[in-house]
PDB file of N, CA and C in Angstrom:
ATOM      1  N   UNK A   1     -26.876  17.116 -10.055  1.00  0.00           N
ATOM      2  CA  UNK A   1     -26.679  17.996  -8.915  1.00  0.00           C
ATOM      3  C   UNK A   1     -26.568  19.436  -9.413  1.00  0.00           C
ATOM      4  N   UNK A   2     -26.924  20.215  -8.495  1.00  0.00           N
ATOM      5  CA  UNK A   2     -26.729  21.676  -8.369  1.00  0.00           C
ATOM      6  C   UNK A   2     -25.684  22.554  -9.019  1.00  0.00           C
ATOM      7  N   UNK A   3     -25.474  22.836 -10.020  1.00  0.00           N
ATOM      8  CA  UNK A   3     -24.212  24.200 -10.169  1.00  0.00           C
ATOM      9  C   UNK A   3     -23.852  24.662  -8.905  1.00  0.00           C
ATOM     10  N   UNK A   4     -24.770  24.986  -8.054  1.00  0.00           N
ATOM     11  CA  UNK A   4     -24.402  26.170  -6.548  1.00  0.00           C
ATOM     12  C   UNK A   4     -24.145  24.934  -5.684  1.00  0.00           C
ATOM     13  N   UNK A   5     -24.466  23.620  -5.599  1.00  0.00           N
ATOM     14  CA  UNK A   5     -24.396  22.886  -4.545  1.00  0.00           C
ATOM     15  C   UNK A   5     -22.637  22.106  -4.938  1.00  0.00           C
ATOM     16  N   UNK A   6     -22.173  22.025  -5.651  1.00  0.00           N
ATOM     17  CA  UNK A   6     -21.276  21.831  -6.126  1.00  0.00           C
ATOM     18  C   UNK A   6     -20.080  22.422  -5.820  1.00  0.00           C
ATOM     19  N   UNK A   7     -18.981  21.759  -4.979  1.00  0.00           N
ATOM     20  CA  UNK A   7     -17.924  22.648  -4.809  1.00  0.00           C
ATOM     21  C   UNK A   7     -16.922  22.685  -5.711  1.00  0.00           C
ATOM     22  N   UNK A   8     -16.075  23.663  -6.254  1.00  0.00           N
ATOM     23  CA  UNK A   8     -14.910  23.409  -7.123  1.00  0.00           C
ATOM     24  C   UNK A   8     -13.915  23.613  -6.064  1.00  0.00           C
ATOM     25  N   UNK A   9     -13.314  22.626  -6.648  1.00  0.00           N
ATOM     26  CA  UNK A   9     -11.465  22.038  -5.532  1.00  0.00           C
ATOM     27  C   UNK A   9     -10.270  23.339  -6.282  1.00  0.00           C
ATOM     28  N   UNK A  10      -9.694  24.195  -5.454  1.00  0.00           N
ATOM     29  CA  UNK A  10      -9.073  25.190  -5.966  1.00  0.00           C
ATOM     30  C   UNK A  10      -7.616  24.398  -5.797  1.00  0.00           C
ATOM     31  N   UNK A  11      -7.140  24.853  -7.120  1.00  0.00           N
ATOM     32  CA  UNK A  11      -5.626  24.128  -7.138  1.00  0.00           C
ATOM     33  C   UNK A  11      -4.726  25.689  -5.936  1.00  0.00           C
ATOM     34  N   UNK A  12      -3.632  25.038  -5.669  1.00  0.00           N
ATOM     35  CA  UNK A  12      -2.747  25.836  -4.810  1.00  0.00           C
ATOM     36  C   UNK A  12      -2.651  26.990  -5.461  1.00  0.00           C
ATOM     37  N   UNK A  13      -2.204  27.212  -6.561  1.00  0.00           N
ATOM     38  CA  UNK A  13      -1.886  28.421  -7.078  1.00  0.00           C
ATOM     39  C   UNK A  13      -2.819  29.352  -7.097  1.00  0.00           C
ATOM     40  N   UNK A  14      -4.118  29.022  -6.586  1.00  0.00           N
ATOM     41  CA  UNK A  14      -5.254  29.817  -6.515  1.00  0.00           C
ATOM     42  C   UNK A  14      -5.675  30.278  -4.792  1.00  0.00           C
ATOM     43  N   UNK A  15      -4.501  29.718  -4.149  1.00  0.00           N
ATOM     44  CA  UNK A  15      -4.790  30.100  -3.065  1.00  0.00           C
ATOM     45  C   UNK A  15      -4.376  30.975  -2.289  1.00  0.00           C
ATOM     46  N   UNK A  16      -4.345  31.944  -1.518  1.00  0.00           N
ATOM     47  CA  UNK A  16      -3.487  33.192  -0.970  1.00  0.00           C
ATOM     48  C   UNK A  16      -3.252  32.174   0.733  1.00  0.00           C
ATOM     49  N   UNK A  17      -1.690  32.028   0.954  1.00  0.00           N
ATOM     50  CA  UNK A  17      -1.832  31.929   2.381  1.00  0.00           C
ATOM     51  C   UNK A  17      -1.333  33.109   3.298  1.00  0.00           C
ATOM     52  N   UNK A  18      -2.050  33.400   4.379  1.00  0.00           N
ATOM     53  CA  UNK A  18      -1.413  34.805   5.301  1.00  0.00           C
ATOM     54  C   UNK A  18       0.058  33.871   6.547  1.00  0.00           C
ATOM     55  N   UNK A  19       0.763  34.619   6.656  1.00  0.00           N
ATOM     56  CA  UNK A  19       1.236  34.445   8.091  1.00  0.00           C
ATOM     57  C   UNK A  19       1.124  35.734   8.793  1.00  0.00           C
ATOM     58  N   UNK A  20       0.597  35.597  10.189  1.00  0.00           N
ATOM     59  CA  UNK A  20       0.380  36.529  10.942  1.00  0.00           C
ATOM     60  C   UNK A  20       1.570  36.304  11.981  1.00  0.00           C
ATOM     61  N   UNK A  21       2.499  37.094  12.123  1.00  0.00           N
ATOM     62  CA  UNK A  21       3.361  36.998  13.643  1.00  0.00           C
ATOM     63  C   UNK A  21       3.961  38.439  13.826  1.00  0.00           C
ATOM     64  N   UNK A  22       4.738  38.338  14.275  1.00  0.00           N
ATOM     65  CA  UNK A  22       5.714  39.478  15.316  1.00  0.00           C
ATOM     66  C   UNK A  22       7.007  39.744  15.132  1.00  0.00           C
ATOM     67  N   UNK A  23       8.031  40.624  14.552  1.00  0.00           N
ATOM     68  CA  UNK A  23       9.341  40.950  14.276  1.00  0.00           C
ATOM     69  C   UNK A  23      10.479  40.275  16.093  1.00  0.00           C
ATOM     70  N   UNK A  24      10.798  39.236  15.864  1.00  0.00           N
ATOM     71  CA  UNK A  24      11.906  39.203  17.046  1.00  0.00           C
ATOM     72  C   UNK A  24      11.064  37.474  17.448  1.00  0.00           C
ATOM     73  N   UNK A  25      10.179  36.995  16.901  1.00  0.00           N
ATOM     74  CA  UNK A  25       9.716  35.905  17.233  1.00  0.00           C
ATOM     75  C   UNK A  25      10.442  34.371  16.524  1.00  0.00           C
ATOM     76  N   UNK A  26      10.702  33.887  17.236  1.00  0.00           N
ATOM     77  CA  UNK A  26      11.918  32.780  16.778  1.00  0.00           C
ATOM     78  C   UNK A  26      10.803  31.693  16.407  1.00  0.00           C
ATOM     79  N   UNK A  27       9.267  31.367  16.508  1.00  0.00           N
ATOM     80  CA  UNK A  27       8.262  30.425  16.098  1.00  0.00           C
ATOM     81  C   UNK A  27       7.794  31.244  14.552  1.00  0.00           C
ATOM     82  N   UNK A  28       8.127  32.730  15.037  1.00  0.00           N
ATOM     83  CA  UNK A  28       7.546  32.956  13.469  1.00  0.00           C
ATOM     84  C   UNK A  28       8.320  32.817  11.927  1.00  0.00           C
ATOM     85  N   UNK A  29       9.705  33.041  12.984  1.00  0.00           N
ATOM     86  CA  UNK A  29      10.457  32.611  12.089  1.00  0.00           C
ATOM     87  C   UNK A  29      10.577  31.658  11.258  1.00  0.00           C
ATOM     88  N   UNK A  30      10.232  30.253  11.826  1.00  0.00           N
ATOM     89  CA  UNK A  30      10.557  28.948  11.831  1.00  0.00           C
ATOM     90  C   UNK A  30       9.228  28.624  10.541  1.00  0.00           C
ATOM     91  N   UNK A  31       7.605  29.179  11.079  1.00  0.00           N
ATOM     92  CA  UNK A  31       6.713  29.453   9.880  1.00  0.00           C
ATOM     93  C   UNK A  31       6.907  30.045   8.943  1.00  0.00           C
ATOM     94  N   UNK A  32       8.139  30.976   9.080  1.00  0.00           N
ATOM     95  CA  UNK A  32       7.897  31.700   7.453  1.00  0.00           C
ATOM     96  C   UNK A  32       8.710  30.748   6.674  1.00  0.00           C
ATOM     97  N   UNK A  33       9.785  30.162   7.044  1.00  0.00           N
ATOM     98  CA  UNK A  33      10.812  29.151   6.362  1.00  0.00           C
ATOM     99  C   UNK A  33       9.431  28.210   5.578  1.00  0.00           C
ATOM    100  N   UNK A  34       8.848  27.409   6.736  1.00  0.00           N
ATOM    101  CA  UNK A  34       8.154  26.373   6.144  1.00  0.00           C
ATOM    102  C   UNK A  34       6.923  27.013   5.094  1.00  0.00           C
ATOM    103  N   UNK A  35       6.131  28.576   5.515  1.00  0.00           N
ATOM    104  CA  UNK A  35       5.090  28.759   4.426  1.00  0.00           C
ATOM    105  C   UNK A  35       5.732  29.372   3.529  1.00  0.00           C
ATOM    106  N   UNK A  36       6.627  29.675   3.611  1.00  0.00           N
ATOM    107  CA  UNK A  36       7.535  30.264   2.295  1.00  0.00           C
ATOM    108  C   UNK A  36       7.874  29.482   1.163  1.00  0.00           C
ATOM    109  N   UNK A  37       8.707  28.139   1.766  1.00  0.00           N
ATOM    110  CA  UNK A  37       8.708  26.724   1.030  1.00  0.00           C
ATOM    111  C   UNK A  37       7.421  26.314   0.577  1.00  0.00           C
ATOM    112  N   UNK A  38       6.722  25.710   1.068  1.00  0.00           N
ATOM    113  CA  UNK A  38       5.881  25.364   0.655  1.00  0.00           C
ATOM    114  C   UNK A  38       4.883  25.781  -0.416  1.00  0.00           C
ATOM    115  N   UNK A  39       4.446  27.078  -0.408  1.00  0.00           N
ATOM    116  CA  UNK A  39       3.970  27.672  -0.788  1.00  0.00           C
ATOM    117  C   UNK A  39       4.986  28.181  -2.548  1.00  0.00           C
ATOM    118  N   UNK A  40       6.310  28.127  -2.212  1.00  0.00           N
ATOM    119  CA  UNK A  40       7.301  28.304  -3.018  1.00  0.00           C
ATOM    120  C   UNK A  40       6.978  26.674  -4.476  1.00  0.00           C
ATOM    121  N   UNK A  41       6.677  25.526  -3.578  1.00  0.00           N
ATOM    122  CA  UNK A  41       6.499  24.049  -4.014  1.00  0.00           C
ATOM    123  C   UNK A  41       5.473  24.251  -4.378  1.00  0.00           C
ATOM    124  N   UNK A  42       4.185  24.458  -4.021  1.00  0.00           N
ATOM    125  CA  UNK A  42       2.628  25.055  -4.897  1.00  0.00           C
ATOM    126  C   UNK A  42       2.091  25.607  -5.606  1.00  0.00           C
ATOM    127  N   UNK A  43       2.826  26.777  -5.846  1.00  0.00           N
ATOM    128  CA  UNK A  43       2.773  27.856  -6.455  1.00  0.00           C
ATOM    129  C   UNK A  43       1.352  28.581  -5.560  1.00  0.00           C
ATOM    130  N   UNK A  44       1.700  28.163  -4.451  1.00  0.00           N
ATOM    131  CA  UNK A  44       0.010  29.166  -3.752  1.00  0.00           C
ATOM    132  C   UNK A  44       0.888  30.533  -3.258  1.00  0.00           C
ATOM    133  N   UNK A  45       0.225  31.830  -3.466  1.00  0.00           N
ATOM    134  CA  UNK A  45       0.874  32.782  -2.919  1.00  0.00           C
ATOM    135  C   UNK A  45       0.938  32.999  -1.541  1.00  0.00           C
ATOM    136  N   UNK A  46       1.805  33.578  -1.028  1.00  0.00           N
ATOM    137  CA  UNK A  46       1.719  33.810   0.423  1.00  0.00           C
ATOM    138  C   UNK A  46       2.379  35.467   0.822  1.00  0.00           C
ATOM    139  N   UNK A  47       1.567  35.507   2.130  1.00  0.00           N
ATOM    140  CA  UNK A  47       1.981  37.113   2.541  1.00  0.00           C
ATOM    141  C   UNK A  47       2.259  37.089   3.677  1.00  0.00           C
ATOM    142  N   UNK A  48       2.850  38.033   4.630  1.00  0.00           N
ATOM    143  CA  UNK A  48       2.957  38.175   6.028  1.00  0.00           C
ATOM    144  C   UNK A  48       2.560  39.446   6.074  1.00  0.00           C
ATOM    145  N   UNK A  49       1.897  39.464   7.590  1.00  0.00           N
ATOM    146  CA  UNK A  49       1.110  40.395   8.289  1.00  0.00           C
ATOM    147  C   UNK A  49       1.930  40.526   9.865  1.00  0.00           C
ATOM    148  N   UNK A  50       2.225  41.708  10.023  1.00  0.00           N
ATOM    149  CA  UNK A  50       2.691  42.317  11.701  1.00  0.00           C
ATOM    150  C   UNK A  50       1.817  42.582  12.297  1.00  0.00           C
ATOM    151  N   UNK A  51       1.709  41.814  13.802  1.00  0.00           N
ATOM    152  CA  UNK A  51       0.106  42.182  14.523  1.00  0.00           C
ATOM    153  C   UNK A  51       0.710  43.510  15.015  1.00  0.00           C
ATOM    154  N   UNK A  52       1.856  43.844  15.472  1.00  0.00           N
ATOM    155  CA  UNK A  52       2.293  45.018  15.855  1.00  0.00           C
ATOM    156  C   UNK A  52       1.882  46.064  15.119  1.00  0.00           C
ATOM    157  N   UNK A  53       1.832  46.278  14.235  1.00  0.00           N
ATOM    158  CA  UNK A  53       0.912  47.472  12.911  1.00  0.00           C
ATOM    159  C   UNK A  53      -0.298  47.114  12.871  1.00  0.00           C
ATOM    160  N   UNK A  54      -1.126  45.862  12.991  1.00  0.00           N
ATOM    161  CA  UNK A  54      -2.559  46.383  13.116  1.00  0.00           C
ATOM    162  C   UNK A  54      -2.945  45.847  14.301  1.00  0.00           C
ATOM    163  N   UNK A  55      -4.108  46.585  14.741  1.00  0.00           N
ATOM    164  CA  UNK A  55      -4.448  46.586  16.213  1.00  0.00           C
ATOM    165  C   UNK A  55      -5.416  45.301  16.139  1.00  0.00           C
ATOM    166  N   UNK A  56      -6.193  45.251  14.944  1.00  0.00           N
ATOM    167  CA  UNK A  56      -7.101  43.874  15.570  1.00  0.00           C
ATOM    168  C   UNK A  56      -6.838  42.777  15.141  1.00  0.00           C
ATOM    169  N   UNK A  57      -5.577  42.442  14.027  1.00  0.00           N
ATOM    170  CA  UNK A  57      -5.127  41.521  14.175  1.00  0.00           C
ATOM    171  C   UNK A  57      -4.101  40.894  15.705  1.00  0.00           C
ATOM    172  N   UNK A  58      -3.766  42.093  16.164  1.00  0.00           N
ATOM    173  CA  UNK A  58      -3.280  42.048  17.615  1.00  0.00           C
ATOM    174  C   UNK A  58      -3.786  41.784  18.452  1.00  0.00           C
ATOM    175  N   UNK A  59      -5.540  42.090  18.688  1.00  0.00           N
ATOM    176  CA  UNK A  59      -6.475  41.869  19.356  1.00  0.00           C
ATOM    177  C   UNK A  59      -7.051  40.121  19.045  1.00  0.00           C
ATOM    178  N   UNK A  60      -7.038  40.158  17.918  1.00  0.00           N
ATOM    179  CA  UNK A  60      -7.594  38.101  17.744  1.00  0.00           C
ATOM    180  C   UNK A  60      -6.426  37.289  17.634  1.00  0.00           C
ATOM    181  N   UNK A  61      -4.834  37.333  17.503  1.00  0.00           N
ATOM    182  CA  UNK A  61      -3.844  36.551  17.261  1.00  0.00           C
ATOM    183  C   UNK A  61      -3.147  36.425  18.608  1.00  0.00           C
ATOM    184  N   UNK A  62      -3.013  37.615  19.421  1.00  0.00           N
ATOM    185  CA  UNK A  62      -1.753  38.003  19.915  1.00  0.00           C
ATOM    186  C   UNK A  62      -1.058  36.694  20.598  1.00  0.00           C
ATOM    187  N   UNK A  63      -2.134  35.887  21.043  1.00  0.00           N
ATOM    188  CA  UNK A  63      -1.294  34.741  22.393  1.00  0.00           C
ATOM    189  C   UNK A  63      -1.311  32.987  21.177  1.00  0.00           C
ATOM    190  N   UNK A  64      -1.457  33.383  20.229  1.00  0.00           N
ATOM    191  CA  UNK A  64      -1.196  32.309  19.411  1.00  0.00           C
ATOM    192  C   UNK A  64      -0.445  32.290  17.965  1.00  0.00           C
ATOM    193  N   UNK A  65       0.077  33.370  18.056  1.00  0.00           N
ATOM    194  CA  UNK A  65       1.203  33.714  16.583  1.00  0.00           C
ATOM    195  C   UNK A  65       2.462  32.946  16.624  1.00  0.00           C
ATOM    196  N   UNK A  66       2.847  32.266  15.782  1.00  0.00           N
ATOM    197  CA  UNK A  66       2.302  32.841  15.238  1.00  0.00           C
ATOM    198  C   UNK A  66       0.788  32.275  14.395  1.00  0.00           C
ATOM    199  N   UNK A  67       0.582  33.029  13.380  1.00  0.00           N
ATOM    200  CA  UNK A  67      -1.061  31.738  12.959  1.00  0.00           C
ATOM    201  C   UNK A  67      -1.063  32.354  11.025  1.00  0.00           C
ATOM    202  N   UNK A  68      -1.614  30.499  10.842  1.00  0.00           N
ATOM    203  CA  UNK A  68      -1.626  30.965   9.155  1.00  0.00           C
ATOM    204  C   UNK A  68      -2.996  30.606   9.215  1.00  0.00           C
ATOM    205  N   UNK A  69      -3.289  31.404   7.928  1.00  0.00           N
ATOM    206  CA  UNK A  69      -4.578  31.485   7.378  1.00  0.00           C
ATOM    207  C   UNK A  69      -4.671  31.343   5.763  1.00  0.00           C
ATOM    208  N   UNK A  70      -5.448  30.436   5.625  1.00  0.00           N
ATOM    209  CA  UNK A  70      -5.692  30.033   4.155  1.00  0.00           C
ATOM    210  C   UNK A  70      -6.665  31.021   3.876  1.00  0.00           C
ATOM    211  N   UNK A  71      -6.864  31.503   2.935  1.00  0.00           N
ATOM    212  CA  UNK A  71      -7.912  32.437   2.207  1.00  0.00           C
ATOM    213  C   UNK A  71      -8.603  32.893   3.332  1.00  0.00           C
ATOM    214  N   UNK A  72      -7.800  33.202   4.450  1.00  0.00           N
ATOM    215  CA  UNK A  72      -8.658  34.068   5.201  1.00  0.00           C
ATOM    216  C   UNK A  72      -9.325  33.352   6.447  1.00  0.00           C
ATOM    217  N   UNK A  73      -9.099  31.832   6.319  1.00  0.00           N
ATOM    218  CA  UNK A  73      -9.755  31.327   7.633  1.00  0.00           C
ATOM    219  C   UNK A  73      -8.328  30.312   8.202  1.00  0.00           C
ATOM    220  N   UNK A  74      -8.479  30.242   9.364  1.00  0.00           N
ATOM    221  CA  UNK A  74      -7.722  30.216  10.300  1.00  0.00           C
ATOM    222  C   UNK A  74      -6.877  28.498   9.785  1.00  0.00           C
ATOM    223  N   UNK A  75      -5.927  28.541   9.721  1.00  0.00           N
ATOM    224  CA  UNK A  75      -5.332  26.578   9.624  1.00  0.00           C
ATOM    225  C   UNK A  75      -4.741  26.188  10.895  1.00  0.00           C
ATOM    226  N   UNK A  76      -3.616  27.245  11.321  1.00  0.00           N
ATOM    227  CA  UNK A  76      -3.008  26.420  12.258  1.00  0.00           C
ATOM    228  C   UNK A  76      -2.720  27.907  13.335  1.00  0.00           C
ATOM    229  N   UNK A  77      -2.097  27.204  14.040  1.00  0.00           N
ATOM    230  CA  UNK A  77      -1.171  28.424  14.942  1.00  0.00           C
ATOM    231  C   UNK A  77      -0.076  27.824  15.577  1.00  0.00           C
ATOM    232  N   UNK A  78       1.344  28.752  16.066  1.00  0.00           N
ATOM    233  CA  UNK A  78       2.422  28.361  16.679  1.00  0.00           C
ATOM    234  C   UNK A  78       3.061  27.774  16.060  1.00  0.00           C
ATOM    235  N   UNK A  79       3.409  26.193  15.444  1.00  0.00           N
ATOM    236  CA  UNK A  79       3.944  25.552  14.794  1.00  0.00           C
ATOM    237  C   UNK A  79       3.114  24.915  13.247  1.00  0.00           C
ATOM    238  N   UNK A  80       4.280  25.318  12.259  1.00  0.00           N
ATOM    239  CA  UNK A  80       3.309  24.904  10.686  1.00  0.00           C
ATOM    240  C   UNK A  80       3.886  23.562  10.266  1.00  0.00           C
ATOM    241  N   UNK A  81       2.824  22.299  10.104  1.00  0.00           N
ATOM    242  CA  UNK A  81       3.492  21.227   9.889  1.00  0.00           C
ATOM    243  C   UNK A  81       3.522  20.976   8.089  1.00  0.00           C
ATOM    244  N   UNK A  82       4.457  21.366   7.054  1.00  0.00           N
ATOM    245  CA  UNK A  82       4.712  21.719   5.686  1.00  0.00           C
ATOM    246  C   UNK A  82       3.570  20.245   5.582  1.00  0.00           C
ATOM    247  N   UNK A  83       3.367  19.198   5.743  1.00  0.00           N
ATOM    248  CA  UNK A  83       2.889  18.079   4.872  1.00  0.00           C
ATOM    249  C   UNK A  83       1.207  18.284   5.225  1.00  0.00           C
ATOM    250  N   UNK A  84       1.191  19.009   6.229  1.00  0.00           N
ATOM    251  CA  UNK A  84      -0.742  19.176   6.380  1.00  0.00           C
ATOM    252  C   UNK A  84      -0.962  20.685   5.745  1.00  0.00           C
ATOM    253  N   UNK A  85      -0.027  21.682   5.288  1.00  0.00           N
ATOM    254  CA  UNK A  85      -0.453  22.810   5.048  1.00  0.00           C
ATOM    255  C   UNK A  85      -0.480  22.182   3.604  1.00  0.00           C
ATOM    256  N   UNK A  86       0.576  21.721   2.703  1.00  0.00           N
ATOM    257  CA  UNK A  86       0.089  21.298   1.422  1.00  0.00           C
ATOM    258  C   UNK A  86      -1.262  20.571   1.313  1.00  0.00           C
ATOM    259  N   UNK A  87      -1.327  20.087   2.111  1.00  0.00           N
ATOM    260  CA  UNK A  87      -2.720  19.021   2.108  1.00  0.00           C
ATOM    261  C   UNK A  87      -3.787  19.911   2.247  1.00  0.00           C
ATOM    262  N   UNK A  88      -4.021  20.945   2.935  1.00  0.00           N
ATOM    263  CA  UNK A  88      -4.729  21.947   2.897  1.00  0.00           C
ATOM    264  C   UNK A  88      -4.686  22.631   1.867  1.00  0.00           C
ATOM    265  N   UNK A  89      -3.619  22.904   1.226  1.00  0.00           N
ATOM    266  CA  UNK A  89      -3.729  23.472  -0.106  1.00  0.00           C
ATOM    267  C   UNK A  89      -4.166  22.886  -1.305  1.00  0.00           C
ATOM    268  N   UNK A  90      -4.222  21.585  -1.097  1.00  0.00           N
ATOM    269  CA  UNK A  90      -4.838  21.001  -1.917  1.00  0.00           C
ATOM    270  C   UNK A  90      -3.333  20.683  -3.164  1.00  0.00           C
ATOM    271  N   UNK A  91      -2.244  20.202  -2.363  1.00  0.00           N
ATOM    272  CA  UNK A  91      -1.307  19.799  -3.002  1.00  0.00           C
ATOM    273  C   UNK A  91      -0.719  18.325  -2.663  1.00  0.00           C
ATOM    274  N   UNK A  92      -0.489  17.633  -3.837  1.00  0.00           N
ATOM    275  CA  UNK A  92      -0.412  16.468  -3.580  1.00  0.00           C
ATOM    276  C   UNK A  92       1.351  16.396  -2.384  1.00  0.00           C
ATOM    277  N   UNK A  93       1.219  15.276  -2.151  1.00  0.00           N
ATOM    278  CA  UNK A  93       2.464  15.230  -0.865  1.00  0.00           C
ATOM    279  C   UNK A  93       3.846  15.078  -1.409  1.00  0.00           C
ATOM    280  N   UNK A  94       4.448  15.456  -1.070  1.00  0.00           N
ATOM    281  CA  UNK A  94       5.887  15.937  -1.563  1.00  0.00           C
ATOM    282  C   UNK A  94       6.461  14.850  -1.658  1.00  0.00           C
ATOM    283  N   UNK A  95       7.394  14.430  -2.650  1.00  0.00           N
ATOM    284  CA  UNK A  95       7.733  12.727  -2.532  1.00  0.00           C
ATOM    285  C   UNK A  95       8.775  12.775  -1.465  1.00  0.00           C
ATOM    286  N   UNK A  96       8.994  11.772  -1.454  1.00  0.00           N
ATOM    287  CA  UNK A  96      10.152  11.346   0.108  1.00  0.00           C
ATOM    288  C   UNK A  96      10.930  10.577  -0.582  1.00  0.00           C
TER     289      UNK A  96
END
Protein backbone atom coordinates (compact mmCIF):
# COMPACT_ATOMS: atom_id res chain seq x y z
CA UNK A 1 0.00 0.00 0.00
CA UNK A 2 0.55 3.65 -0.49
CA UNK A 3 2.87 5.86 1.89
CA UNK A 4 -0.01 8.73 1.17
CA UNK A 5 -2.88 6.17 1.35
CA UNK A 6 -1.84 5.12 4.69
CA UNK A 7 -3.05 6.70 7.81
CA UNK A 8 -0.78 7.16 10.92
CA UNK A 9 -2.88 6.74 14.33
CA UNK A 10 -1.68 9.92 16.40
CA UNK A 11 -1.06 9.02 20.04
CA UNK A 12 -2.94 11.67 22.50
CA UNK A 13 -0.07 13.60 23.28
CA UNK A 14 -0.02 14.66 19.74
CA UNK A 15 -3.26 15.96 19.86
CA UNK A 16 -4.44 19.66 20.64
CA UNK A 17 -8.09 19.61 22.11
CA UNK A 18 -10.07 23.22 21.96
CA UNK A 19 -12.98 24.00 24.38
CA UNK A 20 -15.06 26.68 23.05
CA UNK A 21 -17.66 28.27 25.72
CA UNK A 22 -18.67 31.40 27.63
CA UNK A 23 -17.44 32.97 31.16
CA UNK A 24 -20.74 32.42 33.64
CA UNK A 25 -21.76 29.05 31.81
CA UNK A 26 -22.35 26.23 34.36
CA UNK A 27 -22.18 23.34 31.05
CA UNK A 28 -18.90 24.91 30.31
CA UNK A 29 -17.84 24.56 33.35
CA UNK A 30 -18.66 21.02 33.86
CA UNK A 31 -16.44 20.46 30.18
CA UNK A 32 -13.53 22.07 31.32
CA UNK A 33 -13.39 19.71 34.58
CA UNK A 34 -13.84 16.66 32.26
CA UNK A 35 -11.34 18.06 29.13
CA UNK A 36 -9.00 19.20 31.58
CA UNK A 37 -8.89 15.63 33.23
CA UNK A 38 -8.77 13.87 30.61
CA UNK A 39 -6.62 15.41 28.60
CA UNK A 40 -4.48 15.81 32.03
CA UNK A 41 -4.72 11.38 31.77
CA UNK A 42 -3.38 11.59 27.91
CA UNK A 43 -1.08 13.84 27.89
CA UNK A 44 -3.14 15.49 24.78
CA UNK A 45 -2.93 19.27 25.17
CA UNK A 46 -5.87 21.30 25.60
CA UNK A 47 -6.95 25.07 25.32
CA UNK A 48 -10.02 27.19 25.87
CA UNK A 49 -11.44 29.70 23.60
CA UNK A 50 -14.23 32.69 24.66
CA UNK A 51 -16.82 33.03 21.86
CA UNK A 52 -17.39 36.38 23.60
CA UNK A 53 -13.79 37.71 22.24
CA UNK A 54 -14.11 36.29 18.90
CA UNK A 55 -16.91 37.11 16.73
CA UNK A 56 -16.94 34.01 14.45
CA UNK A 57 -16.40 31.63 16.78
CA UNK A 58 -19.63 33.34 18.25
CA UNK A 59 -21.17 33.25 14.95
CA UNK A 60 -20.67 29.07 14.39
CA UNK A 61 -20.86 27.94 18.31
CA UNK A 62 -23.09 30.34 19.99
CA UNK A 63 -26.43 27.99 20.57
CA UNK A 64 -24.29 24.85 21.19
CA UNK A 65 -21.31 25.70 23.67
CA UNK A 66 -20.34 24.63 24.97
CA UNK A 67 -18.30 22.51 21.96
CA UNK A 68 -14.86 20.63 21.82
CA UNK A 69 -12.85 20.24 19.00
CA UNK A 70 -10.13 17.81 18.34
CA UNK A 71 -7.45 19.27 16.05
CA UNK A 72 -9.80 21.57 14.88
CA UNK A 73 -12.86 19.50 13.87
CA UNK A 74 -15.84 19.46 15.76
CA UNK A 75 -16.38 16.11 18.58
CA UNK A 76 -19.07 17.00 20.66
CA UNK A 77 -21.15 19.90 22.03
CA UNK A 78 -23.02 20.79 25.44
CA UNK A 79 -22.12 17.78 27.42
CA UNK A 80 -18.35 15.93 27.22
CA UNK A 81 -18.66 12.23 27.87
CA UNK A 82 -14.57 11.67 29.39
CA UNK A 83 -14.75 7.74 28.05
CA UNK A 84 -15.68 8.75 24.20
CA UNK A 85 -13.36 11.87 24.22
CA UNK A 86 -10.37 9.48 25.24
CA UNK A 87 -11.53 7.14 22.64
CA UNK A 88 -11.33 9.89 20.27
CA UNK A 89 -8.07 10.62 21.36
CA UNK A 90 -7.00 7.62 20.69
CA UNK A 91 -6.50 6.63 24.41
CA UNK A 92 -6.96 3.41 25.70
CA UNK A 93 -10.07 3.37 28.44
CA UNK A 94 -9.39 4.28 31.82
CA UNK A 95 -9.49 1.19 34.08
CA UNK A 96 -12.55 0.93 36.38
Amino acid sequence: MSPLLRRTKKKPADRVVTLIGKPGCHLCEDAREVVGAVCEETGATWVEKDITEDEELYKAYWEQIPVVLIDDEQHTFWRVDPARLRKALGADAKPG
